[in-house]
Protein backbone atom coordinates (compact mmCIF):
# COMPACT_ATOMS: atom_id res chain seq x y z
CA UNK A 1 170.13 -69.23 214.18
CA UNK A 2 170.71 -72.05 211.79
CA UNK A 3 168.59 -74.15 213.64
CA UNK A 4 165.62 -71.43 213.71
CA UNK A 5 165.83 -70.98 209.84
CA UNK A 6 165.77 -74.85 209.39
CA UNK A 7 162.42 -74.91 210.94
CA UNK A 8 160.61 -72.29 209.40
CA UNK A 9 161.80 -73.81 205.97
CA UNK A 10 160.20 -76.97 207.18
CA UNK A 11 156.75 -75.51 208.43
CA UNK A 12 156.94 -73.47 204.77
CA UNK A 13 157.39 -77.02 202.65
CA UNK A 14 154.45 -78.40 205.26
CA UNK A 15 152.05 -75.40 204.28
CA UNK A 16 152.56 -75.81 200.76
CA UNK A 17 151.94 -79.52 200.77
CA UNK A 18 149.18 -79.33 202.82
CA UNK A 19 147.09 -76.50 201.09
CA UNK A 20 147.15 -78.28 197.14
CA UNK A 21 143.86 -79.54 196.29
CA UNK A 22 143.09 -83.44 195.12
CA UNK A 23 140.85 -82.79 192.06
CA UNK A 24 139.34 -86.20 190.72
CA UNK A 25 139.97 -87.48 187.47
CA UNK A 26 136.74 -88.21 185.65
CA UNK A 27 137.66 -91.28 183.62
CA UNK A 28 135.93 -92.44 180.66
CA UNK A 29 133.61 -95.52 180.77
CA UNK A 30 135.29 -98.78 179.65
CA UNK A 31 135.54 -101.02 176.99
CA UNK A 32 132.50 -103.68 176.79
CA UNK A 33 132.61 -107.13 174.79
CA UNK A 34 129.77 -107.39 172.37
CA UNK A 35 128.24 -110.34 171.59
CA UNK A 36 126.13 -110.87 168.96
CA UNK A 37 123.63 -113.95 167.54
CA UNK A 38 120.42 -114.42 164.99
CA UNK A 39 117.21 -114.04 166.41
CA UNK A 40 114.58 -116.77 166.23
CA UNK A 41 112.60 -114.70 163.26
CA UNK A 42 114.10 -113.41 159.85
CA UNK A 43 116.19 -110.30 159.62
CA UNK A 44 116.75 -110.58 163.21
CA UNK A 45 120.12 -109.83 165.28
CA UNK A 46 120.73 -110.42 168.87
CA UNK A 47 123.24 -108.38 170.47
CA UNK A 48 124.41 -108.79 174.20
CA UNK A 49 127.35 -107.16 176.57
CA UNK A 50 128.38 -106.27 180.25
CA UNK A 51 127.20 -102.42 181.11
CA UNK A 52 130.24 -100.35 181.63
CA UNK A 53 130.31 -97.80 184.39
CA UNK A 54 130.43 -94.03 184.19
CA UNK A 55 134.47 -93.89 185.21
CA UNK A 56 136.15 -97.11 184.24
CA UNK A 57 133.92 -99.62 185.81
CA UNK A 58 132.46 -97.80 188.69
CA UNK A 59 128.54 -96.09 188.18
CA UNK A 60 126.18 -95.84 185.51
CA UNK A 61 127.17 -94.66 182.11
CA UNK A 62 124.81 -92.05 180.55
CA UNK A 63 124.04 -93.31 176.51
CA UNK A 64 124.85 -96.36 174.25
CA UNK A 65 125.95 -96.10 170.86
CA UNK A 66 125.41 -99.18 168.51
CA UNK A 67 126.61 -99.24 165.26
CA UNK A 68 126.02 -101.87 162.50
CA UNK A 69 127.98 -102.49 158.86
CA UNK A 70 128.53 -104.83 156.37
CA UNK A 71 132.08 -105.00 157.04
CA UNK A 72 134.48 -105.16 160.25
CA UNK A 73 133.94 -101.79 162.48
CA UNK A 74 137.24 -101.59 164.09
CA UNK A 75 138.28 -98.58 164.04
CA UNK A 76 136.53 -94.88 165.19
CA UNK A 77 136.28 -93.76 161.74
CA UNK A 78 134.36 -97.31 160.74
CA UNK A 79 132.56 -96.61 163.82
CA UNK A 80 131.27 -93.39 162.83
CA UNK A 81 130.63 -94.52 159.17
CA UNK A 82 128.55 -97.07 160.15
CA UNK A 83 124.98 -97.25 160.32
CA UNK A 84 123.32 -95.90 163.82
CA UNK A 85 120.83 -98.40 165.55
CA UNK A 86 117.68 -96.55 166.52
CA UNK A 87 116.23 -98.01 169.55
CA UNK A 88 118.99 -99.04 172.21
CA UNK A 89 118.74 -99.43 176.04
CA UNK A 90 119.32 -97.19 179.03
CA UNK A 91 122.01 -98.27 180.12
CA UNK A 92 121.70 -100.05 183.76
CA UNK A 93 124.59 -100.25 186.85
CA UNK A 94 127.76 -100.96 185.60
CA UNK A 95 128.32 -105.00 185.81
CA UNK A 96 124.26 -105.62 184.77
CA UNK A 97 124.16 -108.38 181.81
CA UNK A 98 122.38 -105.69 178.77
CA UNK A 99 120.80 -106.96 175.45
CA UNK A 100 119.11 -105.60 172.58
CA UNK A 101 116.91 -107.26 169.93
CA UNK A 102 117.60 -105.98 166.10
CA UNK A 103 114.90 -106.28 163.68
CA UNK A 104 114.62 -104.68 160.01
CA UNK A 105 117.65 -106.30 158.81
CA UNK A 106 118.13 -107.98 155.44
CA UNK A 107 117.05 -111.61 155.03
CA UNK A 108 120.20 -113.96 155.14
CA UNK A 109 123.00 -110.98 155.53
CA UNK A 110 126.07 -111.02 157.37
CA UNK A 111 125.98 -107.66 159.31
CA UNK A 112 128.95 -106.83 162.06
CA UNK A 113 128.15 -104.78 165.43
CA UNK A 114 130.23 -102.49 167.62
CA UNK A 115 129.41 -100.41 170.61
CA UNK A 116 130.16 -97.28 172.44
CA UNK A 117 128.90 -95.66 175.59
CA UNK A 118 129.27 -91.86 176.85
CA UNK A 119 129.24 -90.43 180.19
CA UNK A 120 127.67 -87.57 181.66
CA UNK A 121 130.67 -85.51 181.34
CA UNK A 122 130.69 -86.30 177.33
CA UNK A 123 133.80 -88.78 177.58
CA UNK A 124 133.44 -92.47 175.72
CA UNK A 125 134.28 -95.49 175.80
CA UNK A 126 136.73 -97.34 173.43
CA UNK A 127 135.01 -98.90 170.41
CA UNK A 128 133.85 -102.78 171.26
CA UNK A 129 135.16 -105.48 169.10
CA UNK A 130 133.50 -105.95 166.57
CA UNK A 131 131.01 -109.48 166.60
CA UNK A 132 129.27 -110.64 162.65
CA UNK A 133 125.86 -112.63 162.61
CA UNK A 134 124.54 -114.13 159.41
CA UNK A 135 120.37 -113.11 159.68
CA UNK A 136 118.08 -116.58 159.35
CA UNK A 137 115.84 -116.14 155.84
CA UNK A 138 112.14 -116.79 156.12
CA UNK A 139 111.00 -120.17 155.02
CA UNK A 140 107.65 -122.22 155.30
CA UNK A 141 107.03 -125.99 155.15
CA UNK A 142 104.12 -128.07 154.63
CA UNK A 143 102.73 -129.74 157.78
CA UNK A 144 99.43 -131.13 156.29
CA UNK A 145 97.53 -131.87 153.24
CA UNK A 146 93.95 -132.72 153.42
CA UNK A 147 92.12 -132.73 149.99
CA UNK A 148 87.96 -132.14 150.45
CA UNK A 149 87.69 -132.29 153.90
CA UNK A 150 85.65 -129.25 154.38
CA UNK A 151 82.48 -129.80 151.95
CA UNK A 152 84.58 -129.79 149.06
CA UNK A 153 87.24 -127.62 149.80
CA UNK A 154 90.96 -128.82 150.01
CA UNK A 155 92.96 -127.46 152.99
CA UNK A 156 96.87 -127.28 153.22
CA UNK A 157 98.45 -126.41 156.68
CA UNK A 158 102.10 -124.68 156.87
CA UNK A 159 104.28 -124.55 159.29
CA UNK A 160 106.62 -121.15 160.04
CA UNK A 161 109.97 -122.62 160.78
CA UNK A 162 111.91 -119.21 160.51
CA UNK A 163 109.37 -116.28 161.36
CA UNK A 164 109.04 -113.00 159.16
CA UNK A 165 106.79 -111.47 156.84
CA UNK A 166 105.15 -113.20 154.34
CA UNK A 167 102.82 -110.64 152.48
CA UNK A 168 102.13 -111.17 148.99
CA UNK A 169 103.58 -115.04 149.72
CA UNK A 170 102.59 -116.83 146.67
CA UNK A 171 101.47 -121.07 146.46
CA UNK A 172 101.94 -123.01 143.75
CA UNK A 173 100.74 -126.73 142.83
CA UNK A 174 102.54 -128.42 140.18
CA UNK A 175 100.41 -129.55 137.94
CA UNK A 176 101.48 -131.58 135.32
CA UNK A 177 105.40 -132.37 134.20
CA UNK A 178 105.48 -128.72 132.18
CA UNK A 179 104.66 -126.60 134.95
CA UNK A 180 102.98 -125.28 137.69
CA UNK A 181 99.83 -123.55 138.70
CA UNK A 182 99.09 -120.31 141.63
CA UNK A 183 96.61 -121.77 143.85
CA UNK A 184 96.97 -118.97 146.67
CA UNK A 185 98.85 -115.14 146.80
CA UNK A 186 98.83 -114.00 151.00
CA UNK A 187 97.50 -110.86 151.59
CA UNK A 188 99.37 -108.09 151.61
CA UNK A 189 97.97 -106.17 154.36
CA UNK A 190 96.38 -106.03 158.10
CA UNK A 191 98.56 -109.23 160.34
CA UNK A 192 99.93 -110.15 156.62
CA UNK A 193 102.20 -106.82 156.81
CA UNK A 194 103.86 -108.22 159.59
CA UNK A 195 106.29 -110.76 161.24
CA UNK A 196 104.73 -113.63 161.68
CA UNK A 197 106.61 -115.50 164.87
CA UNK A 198 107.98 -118.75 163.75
CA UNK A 199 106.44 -121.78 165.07
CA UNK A 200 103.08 -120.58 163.60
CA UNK A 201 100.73 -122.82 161.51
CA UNK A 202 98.92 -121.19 158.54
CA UNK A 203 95.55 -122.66 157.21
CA UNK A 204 95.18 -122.41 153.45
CA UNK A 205 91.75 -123.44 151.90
CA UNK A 206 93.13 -123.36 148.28
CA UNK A 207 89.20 -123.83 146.61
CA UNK A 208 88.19 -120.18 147.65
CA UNK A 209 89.13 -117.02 146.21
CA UNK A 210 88.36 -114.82 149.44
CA UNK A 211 90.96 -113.61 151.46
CA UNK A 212 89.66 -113.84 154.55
CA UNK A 213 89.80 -118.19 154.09
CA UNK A 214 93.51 -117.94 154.49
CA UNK A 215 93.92 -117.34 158.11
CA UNK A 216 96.74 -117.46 161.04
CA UNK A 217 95.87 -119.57 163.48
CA UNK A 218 96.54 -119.15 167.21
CA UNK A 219 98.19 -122.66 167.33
CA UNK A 220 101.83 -121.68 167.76
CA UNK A 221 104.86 -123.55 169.26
């Protein structure tokens, strides 16, 4: 009889093993490493990281989350005081190299980054660390002088060495020891309103008062 009992108590523990249910744990995306450069034009910020996937590093996470201050975002509550980027990717399979260009930031400001992505289920990932950039500042140079070589009319060509937007730019020529005079103010509208890419070479024909004589070429770098 003892025997009998022993296996039915054994076919009971079986039957109760074998009917619980494996339910998957749907893990939150993981951490990503942010890095984070100027970009070749003024005000610009380069960010770049390894895509995450949707549980740990497996799949496609559903929605980035970029973040930018002018201090250190390290923890969630920096995170979510900080100032939400706009445009940001889709994000692609988990292990795919992701970037994102930042424009609209302040001329020669030290801004710091940090990024977090969601899966469908609503779970995130840890806040990134937490890269700085310092933004490039727009500046021109003088490539060429040419006094009355167009009937009369003196012609100064700049170069763009950091691109941005130079509306309402103003030239001056120094014209004696006590000061200086305005020989051209940039327009302030149409491709003026704009970035202009550095590497670009402006014409200036400082004897003319019309707008239209201070042009952007098409010779760029």
């Amino acid at each position: 009889n003892s025997q009998i009992i022993a296996e039915v108590d054994s076919l009971s523990v079986f039957a109760l093993f074998s009917s619980q249910q494996v339910i998957p744990v749907d893990s939150s995306p993981s951490g990503v490493t942010l890095t984070a450069s100027s970009g070749s034009n003024a005000g610009e910020a380069e960010l770049a990281w390894t895509a995450p996937g949707e549980d740990g590093t497996a799949g496609t996470a559903t929605t980035y989350d970029i973040r930018y201050a002018s201090s250190p975002i390290q923890t969630i509550a920096d995170f979510n005081s900080a100032s939400i980027l706009s445009s940001v990717p889709v994000p692609q399979t988990s292990g795919a190299l992701e970037s994102v260009l930042v424009t609209g930031l302040q001329d020669g400001a030290t801004y710091y980054f940090a990024l977090i992505s969601e899966d469908a289920a609503g779970n995130t990932s840890p806040v990134s660390n937490s890269p700085s950039v310092k933004t490039l500042v727009r500046e021109m140079v003088f490539n060429e002088i040419a006094p009355a070589q167009t009937g009369g009319t003196d012609v100064i060509e700049l170069k763009v060495k950091v691109g941005g937007n130079f509306a309402a730019y103003k030239v001056y020529e120094q014209a004696n020891a006590g000061g200086s005079e305005l020989v051209k103010t940039f327009p302030s509208a149409g491709i003026w309103s704009g970035t202009i890419p550095t590497g670009t070479f402006i014409l200036l024909k400082l004897n003319s008062s019309a707008v239209d004589e201070t042009a952007i070429t098409s010779n760029t770098l």
